[in-house]
PDB file of N, CA and C in Angstrom:
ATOM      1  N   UNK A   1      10.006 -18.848   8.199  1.00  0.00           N
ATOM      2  CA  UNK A   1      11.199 -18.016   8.229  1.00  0.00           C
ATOM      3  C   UNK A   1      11.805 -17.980   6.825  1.00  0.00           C
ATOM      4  N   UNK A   2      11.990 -16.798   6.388  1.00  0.00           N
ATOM      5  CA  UNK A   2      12.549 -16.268   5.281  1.00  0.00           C
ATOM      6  C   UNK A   2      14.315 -17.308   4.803  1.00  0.00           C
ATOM      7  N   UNK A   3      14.406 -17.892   4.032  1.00  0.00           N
ATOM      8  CA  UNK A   3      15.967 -17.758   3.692  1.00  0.00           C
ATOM      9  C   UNK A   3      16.750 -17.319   2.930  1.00  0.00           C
ATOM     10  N   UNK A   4      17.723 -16.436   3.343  1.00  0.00           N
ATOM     11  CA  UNK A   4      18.278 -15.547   2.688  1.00  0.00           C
ATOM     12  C   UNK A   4      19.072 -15.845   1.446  1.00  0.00           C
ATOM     13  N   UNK A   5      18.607 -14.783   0.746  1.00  0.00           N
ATOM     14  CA  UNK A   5      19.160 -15.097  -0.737  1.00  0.00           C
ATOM     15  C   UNK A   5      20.799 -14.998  -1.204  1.00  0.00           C
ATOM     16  N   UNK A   6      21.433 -15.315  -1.589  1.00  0.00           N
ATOM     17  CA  UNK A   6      23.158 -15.640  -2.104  1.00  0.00           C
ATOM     18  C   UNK A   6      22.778 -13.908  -2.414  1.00  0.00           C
ATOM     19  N   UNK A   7      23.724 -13.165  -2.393  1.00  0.00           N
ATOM     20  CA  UNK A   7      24.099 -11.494  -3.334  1.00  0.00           C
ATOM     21  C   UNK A   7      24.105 -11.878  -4.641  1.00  0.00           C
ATOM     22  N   UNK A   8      23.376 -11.222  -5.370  1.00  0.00           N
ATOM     23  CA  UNK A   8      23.457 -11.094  -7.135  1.00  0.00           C
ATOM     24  C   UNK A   8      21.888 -11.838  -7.148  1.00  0.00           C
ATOM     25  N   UNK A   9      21.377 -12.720  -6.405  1.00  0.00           N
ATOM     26  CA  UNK A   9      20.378 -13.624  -6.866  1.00  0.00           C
ATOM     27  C   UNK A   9      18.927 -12.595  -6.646  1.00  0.00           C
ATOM     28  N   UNK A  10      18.068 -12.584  -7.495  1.00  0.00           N
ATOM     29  CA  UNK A  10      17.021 -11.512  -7.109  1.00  0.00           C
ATOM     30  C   UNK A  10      16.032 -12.771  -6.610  1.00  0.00           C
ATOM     31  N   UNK A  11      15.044 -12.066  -6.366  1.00  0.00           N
ATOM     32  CA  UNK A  11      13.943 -12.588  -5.667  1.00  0.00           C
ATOM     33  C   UNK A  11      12.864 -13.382  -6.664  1.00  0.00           C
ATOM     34  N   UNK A  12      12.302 -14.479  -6.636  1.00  0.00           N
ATOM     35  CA  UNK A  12      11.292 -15.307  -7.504  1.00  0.00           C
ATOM     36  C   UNK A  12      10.400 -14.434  -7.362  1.00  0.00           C
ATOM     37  N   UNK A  13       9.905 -13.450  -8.303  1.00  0.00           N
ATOM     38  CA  UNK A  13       8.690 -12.658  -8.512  1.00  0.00           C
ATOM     39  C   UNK A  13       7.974 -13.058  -9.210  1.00  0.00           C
ATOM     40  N   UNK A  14       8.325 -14.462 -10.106  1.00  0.00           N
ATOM     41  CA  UNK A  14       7.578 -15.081 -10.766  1.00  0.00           C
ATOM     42  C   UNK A  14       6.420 -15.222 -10.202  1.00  0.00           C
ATOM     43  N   UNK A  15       6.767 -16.299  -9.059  1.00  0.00           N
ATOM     44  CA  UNK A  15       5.949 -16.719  -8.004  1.00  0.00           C
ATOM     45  C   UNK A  15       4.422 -16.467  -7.710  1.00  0.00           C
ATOM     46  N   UNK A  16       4.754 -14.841  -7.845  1.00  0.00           N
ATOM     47  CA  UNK A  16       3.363 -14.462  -7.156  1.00  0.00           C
ATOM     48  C   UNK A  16       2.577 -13.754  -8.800  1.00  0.00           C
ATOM     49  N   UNK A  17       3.110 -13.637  -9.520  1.00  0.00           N
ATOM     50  CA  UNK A  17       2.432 -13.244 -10.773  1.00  0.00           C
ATOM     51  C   UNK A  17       1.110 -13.334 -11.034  1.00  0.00           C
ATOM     52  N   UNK A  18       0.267 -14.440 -10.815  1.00  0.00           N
ATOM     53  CA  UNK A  18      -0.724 -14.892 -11.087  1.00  0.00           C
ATOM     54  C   UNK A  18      -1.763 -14.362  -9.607  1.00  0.00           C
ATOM     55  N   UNK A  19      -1.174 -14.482  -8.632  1.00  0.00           N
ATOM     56  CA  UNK A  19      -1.772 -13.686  -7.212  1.00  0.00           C
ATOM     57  C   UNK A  19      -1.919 -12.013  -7.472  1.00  0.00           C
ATOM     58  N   UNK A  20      -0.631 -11.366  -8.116  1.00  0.00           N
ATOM     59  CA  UNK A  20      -0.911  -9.976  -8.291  1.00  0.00           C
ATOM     60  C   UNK A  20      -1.398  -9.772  -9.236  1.00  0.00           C
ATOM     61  N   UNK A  21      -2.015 -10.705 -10.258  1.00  0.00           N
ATOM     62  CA  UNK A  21      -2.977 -10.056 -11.633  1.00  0.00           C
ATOM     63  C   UNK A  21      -4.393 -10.233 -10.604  1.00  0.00           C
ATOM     64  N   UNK A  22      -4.890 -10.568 -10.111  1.00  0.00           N
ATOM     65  CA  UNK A  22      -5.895 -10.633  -9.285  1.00  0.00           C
ATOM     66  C   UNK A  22      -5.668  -9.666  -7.851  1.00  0.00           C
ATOM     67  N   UNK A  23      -4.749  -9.427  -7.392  1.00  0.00           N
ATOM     68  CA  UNK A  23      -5.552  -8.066  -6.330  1.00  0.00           C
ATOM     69  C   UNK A  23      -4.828  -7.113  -6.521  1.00  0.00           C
ATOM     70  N   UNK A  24      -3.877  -7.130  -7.753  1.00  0.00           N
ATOM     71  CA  UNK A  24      -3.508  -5.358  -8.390  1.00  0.00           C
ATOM     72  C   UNK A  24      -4.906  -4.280  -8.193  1.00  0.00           C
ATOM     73  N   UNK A  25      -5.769  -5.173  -9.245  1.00  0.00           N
ATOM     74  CA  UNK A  25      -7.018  -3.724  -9.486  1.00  0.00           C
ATOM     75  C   UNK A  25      -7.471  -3.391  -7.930  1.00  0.00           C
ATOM     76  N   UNK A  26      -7.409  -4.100  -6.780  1.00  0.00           N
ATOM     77  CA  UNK A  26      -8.260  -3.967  -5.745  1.00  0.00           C
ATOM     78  C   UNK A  26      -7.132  -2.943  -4.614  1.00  0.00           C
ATOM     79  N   UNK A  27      -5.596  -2.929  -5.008  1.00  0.00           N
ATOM     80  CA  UNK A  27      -4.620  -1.745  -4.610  1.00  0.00           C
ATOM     81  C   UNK A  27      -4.905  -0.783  -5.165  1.00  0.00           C
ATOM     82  N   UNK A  28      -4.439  -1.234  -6.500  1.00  0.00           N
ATOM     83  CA  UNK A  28      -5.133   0.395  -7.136  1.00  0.00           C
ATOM     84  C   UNK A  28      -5.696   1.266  -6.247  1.00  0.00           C
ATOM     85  N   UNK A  29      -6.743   1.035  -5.948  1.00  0.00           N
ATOM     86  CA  UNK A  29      -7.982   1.617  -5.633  1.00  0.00           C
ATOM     87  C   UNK A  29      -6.896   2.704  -4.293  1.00  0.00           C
ATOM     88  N   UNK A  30      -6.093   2.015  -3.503  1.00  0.00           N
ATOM     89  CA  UNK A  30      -5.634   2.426  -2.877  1.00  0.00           C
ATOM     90  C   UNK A  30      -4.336   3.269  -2.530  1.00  0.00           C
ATOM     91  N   UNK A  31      -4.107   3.844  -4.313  1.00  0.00           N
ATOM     92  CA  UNK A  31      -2.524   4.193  -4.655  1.00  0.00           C
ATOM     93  C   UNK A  31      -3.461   6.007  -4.119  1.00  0.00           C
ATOM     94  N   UNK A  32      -2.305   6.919  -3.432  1.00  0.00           N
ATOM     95  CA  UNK A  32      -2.989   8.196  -3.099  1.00  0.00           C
ATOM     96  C   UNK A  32      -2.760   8.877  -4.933  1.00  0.00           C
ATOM     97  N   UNK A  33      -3.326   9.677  -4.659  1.00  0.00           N
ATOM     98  CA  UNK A  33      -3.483  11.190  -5.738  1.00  0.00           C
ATOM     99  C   UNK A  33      -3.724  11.950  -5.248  1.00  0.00           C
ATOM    100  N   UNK A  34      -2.338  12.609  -5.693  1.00  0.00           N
ATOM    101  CA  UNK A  34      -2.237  13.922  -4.967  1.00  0.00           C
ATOM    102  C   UNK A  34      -2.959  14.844  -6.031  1.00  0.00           C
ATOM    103  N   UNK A  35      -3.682  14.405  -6.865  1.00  0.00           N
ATOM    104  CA  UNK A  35      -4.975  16.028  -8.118  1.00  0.00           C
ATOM    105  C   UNK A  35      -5.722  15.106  -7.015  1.00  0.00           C
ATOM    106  N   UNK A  36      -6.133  14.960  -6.463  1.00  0.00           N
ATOM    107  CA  UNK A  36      -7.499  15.139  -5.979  1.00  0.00           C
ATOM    108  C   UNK A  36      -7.269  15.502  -4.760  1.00  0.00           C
ATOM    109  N   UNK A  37      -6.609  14.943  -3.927  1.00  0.00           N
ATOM    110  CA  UNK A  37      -6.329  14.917  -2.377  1.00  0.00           C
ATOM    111  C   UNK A  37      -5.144  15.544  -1.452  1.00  0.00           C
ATOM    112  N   UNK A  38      -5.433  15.983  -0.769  1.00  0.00           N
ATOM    113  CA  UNK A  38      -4.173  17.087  -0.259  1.00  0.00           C
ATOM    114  C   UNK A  38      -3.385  16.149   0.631  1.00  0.00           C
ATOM    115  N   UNK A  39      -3.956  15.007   1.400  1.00  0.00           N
ATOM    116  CA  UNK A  39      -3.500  13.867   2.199  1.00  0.00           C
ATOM    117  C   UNK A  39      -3.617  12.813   2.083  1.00  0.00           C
ATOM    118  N   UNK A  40      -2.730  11.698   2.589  1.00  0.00           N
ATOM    119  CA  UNK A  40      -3.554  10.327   1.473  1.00  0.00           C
ATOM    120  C   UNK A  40      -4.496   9.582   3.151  1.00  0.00           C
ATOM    121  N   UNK A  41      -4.620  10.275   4.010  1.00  0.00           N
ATOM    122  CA  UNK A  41      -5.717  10.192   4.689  1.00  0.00           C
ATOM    123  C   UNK A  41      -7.190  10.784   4.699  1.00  0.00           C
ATOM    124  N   UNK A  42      -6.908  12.014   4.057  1.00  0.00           N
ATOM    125  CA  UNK A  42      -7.868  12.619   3.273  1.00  0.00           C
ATOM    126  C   UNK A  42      -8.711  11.623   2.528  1.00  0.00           C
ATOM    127  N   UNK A  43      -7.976  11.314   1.390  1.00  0.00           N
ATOM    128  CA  UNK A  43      -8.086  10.421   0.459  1.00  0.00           C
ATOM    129  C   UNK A  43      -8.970   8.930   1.393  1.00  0.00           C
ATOM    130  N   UNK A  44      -8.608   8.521   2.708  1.00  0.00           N
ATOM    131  CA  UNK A  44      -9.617   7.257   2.391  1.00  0.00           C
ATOM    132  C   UNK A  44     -10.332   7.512   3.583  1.00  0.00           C
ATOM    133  N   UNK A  45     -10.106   9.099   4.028  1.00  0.00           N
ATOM    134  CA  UNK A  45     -11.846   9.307   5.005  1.00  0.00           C
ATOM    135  C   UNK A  45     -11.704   9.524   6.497  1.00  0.00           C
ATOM    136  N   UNK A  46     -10.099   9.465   6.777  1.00  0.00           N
ATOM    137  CA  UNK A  46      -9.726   9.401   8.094  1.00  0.00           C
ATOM    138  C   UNK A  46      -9.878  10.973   8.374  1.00  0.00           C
ATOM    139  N   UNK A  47     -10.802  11.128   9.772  1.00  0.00           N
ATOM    140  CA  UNK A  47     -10.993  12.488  10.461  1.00  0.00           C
ATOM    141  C   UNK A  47      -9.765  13.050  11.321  1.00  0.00           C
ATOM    142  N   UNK A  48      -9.459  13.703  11.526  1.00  0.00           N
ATOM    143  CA  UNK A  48      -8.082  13.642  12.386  1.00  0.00           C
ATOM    144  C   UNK A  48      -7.742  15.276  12.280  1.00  0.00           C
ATOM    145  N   UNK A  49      -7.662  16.048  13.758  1.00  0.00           N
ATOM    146  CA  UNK A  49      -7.059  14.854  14.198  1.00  0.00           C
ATOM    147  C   UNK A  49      -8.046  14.214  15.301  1.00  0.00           C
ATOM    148  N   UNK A  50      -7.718  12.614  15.669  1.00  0.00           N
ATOM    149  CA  UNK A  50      -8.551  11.793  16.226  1.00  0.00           C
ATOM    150  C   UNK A  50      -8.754  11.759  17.694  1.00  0.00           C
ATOM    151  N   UNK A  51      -7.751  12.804  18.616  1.00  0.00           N
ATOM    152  CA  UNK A  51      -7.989  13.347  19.697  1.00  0.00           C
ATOM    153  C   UNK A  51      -8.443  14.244  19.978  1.00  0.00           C
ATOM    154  N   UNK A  52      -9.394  14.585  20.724  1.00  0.00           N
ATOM    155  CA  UNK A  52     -10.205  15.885  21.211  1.00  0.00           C
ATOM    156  C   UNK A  52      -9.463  16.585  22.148  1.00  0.00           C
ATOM    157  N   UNK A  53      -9.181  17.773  21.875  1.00  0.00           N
ATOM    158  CA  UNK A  53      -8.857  18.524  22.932  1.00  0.00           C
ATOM    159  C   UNK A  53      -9.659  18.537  24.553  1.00  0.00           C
ATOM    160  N   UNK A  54      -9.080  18.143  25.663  1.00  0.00           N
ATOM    161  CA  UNK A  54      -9.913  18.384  26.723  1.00  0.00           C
ATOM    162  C   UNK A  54     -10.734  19.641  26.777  1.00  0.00           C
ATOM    163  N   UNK A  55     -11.713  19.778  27.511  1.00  0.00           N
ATOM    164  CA  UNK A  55     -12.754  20.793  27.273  1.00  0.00           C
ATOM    165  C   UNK A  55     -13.014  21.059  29.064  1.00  0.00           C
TER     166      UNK A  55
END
């Protein structure tokens, strides 16, 4: 469980510094662009829509 921070005090982002130099490049991968992609589902392959019309 989280404990809440005093007002004015920001958050230890220090902390994780060394965790986000190691799986930044692997988000990346996952930030959308909109020059290439019209959707950011587009973008990672999702068909949709994912219900079929009854027939």
């Amino acid at each position: 469980m989280a404990v809440p921070r005093p007002p004015g005090n920001p958050p230890p982002a220090y902390l994780n510094k060394e965790k986000m130099k190691r799986v930044r490049p692997e988000l990346e991968k996952l930030y959308f662009n909109p020059a290439k992609y019209a959707t950011y589902l587009e973008q990672l392959g999702v068909q949709y829509p994912t219900v079929k019309p009854p027939q």
